[in-house]
PDB file of N, CA and C in Angstrom:
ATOM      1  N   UNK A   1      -0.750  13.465  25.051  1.00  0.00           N
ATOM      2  CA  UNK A   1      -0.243  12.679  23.948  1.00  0.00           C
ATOM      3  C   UNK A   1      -1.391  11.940  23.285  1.00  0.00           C
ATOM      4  N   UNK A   2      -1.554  11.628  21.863  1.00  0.00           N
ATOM      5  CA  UNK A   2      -1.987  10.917  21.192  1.00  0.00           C
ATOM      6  C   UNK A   2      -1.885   9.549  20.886  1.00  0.00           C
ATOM      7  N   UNK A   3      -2.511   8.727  20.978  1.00  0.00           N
ATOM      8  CA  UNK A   3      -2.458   7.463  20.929  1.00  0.00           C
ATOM      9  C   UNK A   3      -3.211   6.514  20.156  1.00  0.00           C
ATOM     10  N   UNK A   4      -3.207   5.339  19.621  1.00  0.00           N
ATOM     11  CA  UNK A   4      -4.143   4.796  18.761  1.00  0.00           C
ATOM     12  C   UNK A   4      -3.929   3.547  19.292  1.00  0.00           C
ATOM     13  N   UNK A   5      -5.127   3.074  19.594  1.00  0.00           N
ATOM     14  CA  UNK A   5      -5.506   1.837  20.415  1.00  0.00           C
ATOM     15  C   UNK A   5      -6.139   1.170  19.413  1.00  0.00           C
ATOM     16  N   UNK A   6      -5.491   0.060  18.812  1.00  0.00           N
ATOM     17  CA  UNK A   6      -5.221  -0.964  17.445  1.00  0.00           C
ATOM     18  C   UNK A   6      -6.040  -2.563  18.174  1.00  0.00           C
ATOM     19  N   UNK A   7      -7.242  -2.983  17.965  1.00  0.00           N
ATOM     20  CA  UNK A   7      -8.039  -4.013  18.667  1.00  0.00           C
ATOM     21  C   UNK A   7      -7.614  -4.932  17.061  1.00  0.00           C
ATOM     22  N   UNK A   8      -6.685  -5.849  17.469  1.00  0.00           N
ATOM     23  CA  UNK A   8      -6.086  -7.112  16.587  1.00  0.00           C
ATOM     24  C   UNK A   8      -7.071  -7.981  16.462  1.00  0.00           C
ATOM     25  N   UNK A   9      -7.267  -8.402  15.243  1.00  0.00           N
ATOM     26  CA  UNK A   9      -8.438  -9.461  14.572  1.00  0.00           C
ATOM     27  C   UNK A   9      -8.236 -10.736  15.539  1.00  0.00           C
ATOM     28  N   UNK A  10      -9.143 -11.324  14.897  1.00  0.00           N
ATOM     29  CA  UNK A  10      -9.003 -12.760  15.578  1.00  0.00           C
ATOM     30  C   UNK A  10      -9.749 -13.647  14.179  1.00  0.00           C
ATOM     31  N   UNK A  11      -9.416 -14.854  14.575  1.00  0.00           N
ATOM     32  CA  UNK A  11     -10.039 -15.757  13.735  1.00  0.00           C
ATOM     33  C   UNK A  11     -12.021 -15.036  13.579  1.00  0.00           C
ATOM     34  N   UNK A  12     -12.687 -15.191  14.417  1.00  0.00           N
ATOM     35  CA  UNK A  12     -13.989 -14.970  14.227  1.00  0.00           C
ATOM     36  C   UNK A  12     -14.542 -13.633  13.408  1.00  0.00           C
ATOM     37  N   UNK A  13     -12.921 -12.605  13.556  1.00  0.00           N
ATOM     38  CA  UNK A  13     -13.694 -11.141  13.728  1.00  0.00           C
ATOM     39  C   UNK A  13     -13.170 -11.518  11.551  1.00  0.00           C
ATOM     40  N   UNK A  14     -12.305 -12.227  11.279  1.00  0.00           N
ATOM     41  CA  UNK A  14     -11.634 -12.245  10.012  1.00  0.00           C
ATOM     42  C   UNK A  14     -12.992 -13.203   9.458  1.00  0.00           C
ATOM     43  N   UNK A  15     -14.002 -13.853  10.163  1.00  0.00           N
ATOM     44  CA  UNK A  15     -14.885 -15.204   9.496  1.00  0.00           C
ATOM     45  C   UNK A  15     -16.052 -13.929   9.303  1.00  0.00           C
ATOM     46  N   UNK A  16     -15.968 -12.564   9.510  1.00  0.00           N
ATOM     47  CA  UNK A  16     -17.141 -11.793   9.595  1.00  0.00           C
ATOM     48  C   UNK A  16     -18.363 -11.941  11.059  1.00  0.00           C
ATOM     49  N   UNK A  17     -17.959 -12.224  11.754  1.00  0.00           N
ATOM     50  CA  UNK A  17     -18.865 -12.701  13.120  1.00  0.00           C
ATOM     51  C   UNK A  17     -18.960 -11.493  13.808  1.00  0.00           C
ATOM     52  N   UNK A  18     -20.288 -10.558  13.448  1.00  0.00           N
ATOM     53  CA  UNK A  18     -20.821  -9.169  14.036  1.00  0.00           C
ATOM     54  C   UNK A  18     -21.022  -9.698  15.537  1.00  0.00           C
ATOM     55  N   UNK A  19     -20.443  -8.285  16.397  1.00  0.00           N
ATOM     56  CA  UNK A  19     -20.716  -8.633  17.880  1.00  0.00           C
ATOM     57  C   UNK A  19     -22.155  -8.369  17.999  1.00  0.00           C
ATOM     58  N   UNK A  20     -22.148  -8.955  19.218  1.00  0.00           N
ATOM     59  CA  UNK A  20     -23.453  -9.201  19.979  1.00  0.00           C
ATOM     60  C   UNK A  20     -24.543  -8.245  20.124  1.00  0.00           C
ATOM     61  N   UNK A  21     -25.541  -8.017  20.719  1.00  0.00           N
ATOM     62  CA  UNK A  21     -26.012  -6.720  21.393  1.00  0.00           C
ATOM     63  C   UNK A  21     -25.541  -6.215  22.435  1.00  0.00           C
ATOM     64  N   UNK A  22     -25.187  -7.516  22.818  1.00  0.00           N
ATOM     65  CA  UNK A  22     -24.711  -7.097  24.514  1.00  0.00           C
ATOM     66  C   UNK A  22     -23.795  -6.456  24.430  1.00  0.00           C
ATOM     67  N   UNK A  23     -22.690  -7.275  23.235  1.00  0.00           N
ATOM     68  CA  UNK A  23     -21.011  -6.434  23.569  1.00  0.00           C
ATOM     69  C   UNK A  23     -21.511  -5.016  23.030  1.00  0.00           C
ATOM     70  N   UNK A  24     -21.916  -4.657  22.000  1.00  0.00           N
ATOM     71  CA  UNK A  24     -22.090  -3.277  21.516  1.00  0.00           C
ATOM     72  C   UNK A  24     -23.175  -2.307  22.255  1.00  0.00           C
ATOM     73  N   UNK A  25     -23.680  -2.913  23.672  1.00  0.00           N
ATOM     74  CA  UNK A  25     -24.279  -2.008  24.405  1.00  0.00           C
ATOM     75  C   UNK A  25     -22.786  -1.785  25.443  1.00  0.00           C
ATOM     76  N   UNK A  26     -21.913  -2.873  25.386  1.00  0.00           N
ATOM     77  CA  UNK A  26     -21.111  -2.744  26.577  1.00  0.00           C
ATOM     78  C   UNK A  26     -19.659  -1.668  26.120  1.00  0.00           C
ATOM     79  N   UNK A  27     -19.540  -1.772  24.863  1.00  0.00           N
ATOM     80  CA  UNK A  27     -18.579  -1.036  24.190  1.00  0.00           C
ATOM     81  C   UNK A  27     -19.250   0.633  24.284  1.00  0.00           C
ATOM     82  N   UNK A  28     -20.865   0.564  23.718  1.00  0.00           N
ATOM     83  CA  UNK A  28     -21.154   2.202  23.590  1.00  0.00           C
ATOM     84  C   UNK A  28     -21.388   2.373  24.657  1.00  0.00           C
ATOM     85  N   UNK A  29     -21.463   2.211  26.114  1.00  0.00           N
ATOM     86  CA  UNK A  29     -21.067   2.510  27.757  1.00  0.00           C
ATOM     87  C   UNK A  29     -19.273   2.492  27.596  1.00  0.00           C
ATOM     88  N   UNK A  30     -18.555   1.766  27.286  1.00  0.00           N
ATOM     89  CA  UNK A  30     -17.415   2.281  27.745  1.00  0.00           C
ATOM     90  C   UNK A  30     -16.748   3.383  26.897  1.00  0.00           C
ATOM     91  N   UNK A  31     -17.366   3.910  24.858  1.00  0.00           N
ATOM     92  CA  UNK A  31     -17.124   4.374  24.142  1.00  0.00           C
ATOM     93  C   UNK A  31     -18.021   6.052  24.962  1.00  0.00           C
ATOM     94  N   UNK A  32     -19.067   5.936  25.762  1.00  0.00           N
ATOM     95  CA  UNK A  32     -19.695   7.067  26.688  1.00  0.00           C
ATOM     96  C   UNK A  32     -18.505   7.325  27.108  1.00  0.00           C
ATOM     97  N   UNK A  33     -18.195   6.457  28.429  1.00  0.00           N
ATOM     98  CA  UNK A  33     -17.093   6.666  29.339  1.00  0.00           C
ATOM     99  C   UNK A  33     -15.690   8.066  28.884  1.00  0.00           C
ATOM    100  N   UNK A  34     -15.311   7.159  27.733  1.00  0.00           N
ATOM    101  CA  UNK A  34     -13.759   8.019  27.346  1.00  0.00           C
ATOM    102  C   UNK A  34     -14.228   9.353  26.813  1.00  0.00           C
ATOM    103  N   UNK A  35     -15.628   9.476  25.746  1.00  0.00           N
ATOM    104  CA  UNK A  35     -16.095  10.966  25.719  1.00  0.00           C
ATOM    105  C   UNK A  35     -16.424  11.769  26.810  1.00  0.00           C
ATOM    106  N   UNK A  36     -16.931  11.096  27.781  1.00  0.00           N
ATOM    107  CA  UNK A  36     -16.962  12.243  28.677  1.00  0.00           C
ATOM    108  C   UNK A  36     -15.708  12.672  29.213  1.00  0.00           C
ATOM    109  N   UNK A  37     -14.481  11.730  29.636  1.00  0.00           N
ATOM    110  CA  UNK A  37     -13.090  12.003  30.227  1.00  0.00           C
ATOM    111  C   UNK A  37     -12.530  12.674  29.058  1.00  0.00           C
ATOM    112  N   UNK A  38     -13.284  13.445  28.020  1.00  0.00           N
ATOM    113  CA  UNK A  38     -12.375  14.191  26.649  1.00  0.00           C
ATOM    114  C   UNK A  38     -10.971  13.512  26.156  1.00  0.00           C
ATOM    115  N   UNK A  39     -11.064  11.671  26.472  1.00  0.00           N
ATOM    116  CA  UNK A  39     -10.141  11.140  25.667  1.00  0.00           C
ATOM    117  C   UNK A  39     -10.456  10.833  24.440  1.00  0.00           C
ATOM    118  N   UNK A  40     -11.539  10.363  24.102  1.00  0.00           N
ATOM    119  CA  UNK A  40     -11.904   9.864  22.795  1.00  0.00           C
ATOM    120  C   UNK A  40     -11.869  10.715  21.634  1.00  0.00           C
ATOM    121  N   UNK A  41     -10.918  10.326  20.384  1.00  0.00           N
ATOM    122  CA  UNK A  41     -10.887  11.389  19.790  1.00  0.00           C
ATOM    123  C   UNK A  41     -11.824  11.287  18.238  1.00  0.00           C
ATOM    124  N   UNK A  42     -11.737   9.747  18.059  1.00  0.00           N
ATOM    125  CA  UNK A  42     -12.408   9.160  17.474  1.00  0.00           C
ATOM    126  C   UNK A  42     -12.138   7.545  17.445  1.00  0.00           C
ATOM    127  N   UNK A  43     -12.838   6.462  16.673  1.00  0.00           N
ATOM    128  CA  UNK A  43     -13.068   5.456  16.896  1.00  0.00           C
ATOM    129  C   UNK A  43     -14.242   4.375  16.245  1.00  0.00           C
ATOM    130  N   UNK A  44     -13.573   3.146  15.419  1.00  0.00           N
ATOM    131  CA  UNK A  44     -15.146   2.483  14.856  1.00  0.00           C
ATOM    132  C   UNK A  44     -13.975   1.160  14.833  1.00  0.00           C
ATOM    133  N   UNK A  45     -14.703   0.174  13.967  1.00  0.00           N
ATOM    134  CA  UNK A  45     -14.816  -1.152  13.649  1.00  0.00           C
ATOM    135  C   UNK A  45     -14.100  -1.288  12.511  1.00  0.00           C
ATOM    136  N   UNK A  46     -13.711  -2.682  11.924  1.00  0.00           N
ATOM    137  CA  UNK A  46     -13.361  -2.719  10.695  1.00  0.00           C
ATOM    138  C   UNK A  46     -14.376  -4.040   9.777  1.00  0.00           C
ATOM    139  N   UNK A  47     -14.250  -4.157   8.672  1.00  0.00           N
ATOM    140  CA  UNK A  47     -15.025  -5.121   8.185  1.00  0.00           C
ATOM    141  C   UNK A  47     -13.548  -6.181   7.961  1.00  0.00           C
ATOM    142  N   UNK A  48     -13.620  -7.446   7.735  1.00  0.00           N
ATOM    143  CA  UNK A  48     -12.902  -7.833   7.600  1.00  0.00           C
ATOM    144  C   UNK A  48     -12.024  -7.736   5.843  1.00  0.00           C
ATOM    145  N   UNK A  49     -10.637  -8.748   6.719  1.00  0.00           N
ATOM    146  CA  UNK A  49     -10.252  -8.382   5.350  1.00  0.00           C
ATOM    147  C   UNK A  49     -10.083  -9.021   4.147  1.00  0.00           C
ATOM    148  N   UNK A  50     -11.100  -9.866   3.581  1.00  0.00           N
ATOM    149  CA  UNK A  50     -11.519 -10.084   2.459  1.00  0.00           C
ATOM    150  C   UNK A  50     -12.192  -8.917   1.797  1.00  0.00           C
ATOM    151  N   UNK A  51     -12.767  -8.096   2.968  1.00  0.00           N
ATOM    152  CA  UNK A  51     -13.665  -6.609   1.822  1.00  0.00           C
ATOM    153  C   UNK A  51     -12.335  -5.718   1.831  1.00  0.00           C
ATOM    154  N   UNK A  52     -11.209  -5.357   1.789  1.00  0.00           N
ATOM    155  CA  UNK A  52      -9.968  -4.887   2.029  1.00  0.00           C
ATOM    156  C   UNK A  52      -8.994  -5.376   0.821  1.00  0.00           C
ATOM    157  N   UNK A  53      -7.742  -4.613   0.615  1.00  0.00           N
ATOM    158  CA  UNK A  53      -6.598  -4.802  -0.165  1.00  0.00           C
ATOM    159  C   UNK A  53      -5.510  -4.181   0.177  1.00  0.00           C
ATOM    160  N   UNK A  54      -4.439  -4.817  -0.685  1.00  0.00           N
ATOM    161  CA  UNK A  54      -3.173  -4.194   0.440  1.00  0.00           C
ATOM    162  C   UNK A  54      -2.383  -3.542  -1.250  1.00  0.00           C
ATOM    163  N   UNK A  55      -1.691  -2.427  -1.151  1.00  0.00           N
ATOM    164  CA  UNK A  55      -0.973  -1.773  -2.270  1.00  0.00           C
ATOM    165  C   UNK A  55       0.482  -2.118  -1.878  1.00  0.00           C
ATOM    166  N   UNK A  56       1.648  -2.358  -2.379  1.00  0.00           N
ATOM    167  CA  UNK A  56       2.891  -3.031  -2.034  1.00  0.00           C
ATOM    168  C   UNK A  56       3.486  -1.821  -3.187  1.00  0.00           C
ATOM    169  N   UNK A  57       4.568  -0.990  -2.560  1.00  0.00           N
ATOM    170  CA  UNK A  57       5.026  -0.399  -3.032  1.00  0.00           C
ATOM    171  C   UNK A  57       6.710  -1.005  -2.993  1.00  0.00           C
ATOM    172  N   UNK A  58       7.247  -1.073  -4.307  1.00  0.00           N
ATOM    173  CA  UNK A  58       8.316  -1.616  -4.729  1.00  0.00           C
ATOM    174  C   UNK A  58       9.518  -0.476  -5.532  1.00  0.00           C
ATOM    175  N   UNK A  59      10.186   0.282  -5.141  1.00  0.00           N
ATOM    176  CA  UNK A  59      10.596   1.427  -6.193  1.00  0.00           C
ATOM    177  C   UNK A  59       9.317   2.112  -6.431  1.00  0.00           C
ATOM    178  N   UNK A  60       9.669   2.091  -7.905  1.00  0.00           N
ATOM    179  CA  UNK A  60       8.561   2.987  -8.589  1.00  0.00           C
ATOM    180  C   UNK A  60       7.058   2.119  -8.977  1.00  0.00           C
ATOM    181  N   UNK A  61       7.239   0.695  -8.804  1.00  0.00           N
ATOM    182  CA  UNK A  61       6.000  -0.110  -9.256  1.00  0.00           C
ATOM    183  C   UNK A  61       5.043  -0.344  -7.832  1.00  0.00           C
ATOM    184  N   UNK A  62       3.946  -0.382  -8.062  1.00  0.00           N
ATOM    185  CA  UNK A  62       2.851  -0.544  -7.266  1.00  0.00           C
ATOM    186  C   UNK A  62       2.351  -2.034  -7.713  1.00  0.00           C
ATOM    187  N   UNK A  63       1.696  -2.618  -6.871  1.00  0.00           N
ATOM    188  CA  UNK A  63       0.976  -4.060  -7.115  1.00  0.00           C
ATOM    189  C   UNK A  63       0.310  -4.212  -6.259  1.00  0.00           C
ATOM    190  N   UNK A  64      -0.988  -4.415  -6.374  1.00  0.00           N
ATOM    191  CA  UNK A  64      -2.303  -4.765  -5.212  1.00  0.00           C
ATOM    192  C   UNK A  64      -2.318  -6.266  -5.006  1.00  0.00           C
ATOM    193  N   UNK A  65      -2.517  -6.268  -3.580  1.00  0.00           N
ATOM    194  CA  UNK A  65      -3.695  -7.973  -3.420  1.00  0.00           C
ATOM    195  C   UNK A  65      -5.083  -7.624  -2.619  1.00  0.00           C
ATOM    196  N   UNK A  66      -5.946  -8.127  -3.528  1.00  0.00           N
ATOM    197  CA  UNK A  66      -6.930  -8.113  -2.710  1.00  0.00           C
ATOM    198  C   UNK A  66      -6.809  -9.496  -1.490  1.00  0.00           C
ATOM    199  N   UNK A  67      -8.126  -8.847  -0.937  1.00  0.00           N
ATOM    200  CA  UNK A  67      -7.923  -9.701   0.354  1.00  0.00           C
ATOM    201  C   UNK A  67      -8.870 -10.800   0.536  1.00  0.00           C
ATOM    202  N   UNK A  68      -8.863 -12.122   1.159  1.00  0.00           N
ATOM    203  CA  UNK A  68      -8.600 -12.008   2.563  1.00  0.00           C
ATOM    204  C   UNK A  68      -7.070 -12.108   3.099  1.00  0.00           C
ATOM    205  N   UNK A  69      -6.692 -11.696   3.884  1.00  0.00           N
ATOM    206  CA  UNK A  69      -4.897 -11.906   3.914  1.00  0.00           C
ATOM    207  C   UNK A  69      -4.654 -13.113   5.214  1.00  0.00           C
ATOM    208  N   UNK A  70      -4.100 -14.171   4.852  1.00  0.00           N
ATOM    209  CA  UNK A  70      -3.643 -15.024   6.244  1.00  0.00           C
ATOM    210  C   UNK A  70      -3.479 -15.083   7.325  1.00  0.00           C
ATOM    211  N   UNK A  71      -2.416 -14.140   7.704  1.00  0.00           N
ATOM    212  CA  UNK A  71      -1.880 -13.263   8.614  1.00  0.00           C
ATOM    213  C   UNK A  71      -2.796 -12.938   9.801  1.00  0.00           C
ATOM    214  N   UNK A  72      -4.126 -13.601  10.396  1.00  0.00           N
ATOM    215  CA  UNK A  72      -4.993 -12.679  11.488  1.00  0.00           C
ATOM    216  C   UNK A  72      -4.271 -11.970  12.314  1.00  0.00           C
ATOM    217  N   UNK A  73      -3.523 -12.590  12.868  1.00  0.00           N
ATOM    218  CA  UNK A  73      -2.959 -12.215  14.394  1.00  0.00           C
ATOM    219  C   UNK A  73      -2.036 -11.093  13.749  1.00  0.00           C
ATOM    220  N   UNK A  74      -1.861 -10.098  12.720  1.00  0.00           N
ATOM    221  CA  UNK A  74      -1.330  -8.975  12.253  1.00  0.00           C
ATOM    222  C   UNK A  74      -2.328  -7.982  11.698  1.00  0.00           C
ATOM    223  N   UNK A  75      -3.610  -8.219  11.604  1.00  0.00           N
ATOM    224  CA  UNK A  75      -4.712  -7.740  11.502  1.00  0.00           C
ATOM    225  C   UNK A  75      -5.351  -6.778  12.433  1.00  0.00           C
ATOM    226  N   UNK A  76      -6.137  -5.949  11.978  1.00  0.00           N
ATOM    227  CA  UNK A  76      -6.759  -5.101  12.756  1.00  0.00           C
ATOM    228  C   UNK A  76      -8.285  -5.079  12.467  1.00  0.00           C
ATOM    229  N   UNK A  77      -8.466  -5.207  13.767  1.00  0.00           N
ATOM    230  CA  UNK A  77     -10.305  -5.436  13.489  1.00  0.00           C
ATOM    231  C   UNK A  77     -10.797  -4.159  13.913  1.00  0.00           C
ATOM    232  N   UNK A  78     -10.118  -3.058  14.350  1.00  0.00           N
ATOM    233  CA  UNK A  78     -10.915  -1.816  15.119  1.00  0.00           C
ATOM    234  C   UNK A  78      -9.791  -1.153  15.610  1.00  0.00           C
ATOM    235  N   UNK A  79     -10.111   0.637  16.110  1.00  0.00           N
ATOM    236  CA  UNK A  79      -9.127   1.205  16.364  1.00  0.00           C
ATOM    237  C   UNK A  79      -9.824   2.051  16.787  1.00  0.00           C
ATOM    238  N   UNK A  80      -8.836   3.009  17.986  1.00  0.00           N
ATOM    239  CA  UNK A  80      -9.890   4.578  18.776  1.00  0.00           C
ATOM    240  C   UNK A  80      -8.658   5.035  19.173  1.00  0.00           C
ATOM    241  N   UNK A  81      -8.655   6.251  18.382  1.00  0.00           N
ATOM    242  CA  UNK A  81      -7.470   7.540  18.641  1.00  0.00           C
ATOM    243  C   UNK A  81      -8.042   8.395  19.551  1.00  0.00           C
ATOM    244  N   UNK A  82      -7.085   7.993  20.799  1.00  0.00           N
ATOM    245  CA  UNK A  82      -7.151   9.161  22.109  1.00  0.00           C
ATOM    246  C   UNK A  82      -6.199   9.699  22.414  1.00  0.00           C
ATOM    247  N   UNK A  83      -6.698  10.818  23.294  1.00  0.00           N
ATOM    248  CA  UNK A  83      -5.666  12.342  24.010  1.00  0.00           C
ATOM    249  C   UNK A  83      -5.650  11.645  25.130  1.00  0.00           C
ATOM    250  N   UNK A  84      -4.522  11.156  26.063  1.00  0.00           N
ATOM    251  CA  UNK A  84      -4.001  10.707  27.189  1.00  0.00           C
ATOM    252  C   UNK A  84      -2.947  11.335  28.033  1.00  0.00           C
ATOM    253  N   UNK A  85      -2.478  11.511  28.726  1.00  0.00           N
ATOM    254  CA  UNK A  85      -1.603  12.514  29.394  1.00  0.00           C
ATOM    255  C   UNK A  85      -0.457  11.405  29.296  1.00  0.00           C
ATOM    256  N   UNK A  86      -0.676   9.947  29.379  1.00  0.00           N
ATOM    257  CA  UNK A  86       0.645   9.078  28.949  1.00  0.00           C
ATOM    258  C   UNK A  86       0.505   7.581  28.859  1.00  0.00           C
ATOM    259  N   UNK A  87       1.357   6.956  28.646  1.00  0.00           N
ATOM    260  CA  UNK A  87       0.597   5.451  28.297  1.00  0.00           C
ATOM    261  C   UNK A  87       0.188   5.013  29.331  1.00  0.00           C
ATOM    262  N   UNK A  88       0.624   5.064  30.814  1.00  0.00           N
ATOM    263  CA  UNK A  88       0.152   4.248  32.006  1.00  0.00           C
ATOM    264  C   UNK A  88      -1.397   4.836  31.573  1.00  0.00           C
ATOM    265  N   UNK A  89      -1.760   6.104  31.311  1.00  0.00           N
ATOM    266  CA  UNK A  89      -3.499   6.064  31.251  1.00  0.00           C
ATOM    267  C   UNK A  89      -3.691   5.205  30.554  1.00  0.00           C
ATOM    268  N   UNK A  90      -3.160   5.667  29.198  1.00  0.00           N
ATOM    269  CA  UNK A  90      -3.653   4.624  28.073  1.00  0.00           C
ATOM    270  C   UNK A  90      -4.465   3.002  28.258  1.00  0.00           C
ATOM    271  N   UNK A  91      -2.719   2.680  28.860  1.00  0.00           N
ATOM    272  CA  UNK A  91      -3.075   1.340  29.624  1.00  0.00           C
ATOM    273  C   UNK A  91      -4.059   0.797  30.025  1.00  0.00           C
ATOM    274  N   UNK A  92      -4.586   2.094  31.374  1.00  0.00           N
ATOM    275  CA  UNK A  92      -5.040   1.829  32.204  1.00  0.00           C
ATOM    276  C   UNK A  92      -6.842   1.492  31.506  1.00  0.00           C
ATOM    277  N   UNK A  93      -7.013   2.279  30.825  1.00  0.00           N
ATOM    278  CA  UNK A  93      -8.346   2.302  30.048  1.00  0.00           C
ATOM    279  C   UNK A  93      -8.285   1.160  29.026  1.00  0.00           C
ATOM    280  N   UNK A  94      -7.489   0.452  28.665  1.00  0.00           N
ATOM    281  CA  UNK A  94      -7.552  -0.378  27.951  1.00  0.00           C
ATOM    282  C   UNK A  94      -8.007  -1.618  28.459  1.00  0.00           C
ATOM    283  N   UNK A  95      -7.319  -1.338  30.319  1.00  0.00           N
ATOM    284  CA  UNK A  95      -7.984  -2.405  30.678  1.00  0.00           C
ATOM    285  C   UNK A  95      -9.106  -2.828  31.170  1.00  0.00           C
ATOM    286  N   UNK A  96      -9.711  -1.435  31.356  1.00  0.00           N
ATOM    287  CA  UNK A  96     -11.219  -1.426  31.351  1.00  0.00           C
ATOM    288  C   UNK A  96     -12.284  -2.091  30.316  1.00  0.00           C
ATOM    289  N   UNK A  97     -11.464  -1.665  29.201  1.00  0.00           N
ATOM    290  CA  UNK A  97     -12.250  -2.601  27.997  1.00  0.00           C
ATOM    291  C   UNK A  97     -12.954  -3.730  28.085  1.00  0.00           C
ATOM    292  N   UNK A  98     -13.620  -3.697  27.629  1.00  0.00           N
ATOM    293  CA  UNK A  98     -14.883  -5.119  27.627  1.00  0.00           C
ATOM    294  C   UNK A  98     -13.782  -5.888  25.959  1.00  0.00           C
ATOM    295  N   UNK A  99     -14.046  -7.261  26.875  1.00  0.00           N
ATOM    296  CA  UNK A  99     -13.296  -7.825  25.989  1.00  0.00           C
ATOM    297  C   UNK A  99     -13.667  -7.454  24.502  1.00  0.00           C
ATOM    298  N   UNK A 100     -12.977  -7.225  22.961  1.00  0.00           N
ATOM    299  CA  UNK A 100     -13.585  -6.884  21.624  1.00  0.00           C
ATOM    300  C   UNK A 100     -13.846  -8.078  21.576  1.00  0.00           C
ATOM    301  N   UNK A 101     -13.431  -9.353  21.775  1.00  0.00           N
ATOM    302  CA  UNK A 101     -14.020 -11.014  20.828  1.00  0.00           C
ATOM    303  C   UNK A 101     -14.177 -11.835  21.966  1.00  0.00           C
ATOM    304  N   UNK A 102     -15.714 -11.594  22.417  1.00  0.00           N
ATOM    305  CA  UNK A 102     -16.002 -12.460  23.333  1.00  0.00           C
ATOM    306  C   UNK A 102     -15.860 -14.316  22.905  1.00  0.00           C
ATOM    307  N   UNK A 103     -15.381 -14.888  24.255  1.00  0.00           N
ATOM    308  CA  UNK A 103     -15.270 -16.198  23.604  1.00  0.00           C
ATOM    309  C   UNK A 103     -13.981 -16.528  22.878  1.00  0.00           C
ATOM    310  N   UNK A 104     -13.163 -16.102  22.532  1.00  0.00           N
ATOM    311  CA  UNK A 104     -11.897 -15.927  22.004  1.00  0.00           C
ATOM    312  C   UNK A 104     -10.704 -14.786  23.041  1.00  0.00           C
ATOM    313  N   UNK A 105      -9.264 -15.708  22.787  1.00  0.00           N
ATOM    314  CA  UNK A 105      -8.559 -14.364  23.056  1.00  0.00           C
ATOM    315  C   UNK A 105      -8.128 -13.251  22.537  1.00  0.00           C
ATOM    316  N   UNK A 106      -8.163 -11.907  22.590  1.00  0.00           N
ATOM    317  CA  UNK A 106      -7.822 -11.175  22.297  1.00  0.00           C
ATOM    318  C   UNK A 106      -6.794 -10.043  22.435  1.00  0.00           C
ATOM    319  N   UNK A 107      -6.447  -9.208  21.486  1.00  0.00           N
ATOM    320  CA  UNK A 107      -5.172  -8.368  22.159  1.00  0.00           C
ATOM    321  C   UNK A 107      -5.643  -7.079  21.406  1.00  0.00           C
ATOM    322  N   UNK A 108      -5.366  -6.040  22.199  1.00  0.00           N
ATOM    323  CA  UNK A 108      -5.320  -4.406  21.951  1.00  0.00           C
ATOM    324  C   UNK A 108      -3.999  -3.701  22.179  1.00  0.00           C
ATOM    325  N   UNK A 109      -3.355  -3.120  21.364  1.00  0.00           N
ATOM    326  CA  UNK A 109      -2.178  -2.755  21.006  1.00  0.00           C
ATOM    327  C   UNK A 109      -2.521  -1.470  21.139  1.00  0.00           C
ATOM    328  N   UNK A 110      -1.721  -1.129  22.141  1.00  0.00           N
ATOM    329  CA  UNK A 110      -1.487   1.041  22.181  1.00  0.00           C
ATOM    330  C   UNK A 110      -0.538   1.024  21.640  1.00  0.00           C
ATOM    331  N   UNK A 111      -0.083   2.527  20.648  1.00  0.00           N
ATOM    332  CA  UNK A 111       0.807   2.779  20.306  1.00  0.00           C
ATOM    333  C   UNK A 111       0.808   4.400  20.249  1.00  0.00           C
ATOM    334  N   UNK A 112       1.442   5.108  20.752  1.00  0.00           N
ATOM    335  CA  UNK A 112       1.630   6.779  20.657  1.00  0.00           C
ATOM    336  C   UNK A 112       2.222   7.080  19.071  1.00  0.00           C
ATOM    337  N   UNK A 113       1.700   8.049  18.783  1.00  0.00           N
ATOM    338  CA  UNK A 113       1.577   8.724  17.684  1.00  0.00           C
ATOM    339  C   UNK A 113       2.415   9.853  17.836  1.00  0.00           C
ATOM    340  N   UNK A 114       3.030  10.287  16.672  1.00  0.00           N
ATOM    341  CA  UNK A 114       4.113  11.279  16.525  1.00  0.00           C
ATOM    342  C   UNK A 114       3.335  12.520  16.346  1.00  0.00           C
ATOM    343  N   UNK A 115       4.194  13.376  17.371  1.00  0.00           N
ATOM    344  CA  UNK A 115       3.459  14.601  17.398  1.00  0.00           C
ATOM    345  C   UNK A 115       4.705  15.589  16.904  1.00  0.00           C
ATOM    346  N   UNK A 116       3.964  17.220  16.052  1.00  0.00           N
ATOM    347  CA  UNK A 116       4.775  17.825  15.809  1.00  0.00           C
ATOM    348  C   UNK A 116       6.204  18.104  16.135  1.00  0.00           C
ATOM    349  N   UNK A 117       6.326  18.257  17.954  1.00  0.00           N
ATOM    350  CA  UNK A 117       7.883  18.225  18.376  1.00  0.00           C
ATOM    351  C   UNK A 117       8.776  17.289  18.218  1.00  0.00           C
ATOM    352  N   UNK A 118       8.136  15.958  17.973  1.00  0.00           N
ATOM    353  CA  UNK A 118       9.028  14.875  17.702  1.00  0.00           C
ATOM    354  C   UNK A 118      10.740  15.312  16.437  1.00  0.00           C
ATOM    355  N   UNK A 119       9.739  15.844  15.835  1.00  0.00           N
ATOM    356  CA  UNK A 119      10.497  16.160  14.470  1.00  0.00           C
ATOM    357  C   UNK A 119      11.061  17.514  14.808  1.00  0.00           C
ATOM    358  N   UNK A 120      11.516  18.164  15.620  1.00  0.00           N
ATOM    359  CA  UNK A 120      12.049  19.313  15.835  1.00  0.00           C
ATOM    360  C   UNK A 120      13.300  18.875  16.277  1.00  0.00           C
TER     361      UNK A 120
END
């Protein structure tokens, strides 16, 4: 199964606050890790969202806001779509994770992705 592992903003990651060296030596060791177990399917960062906009579809009318949007804790600061045999893996690798916002709390959201049979 497919999955997308959704790393939720935080106040610091929304103020633009680039991680460390350390965390991004500790992320590309655990971003090694899942390529070699052929979970990783892909995976990066986000900039925050003041460089971002949101399109609001209403009927037939469209209307943009640019950003920054309020909302952190509905935000996404990063994301990595993996092949898992089921969420307990999922899980389980998530909790391996090196914290994303050192110094702050943080949350990583799995969510499985719809695959062709769904819709059959």
């Amino acid at each position: 199964m497919r999955v997308m592992v959704i790393v939720k903003a935080t106040p610091g990651s929304e103020a633009g606050t680039l991680p460390s060296p350390e965390l991004l030596a500790e992320m590309g060791a655990f971003n090694e890790e899942l390529a070699k177990a052929g979970i990783l399917l892909m995976g990066d960062g986000l900039k925050a969202s003041k460089h971002g906009a949101r399109v609001r579809f209403s009927g037939t009318r469209r209307s943009v806001t640019d950003g920054p949007f309020a909302e952190t804790k509905e935000l996404v600061a990063g994301f990595w779509l993996w092949q898992v045999q089921s969420m307990e893996e999922a899980i389980e690798w998530v909790k391996r994770c090196p914290n994303p916002m050192p110094g702050e709390d943080s949350d990583i959201e799995v969510r499985p992705m719809f695959e062709a049979e769904d819709f059959v």
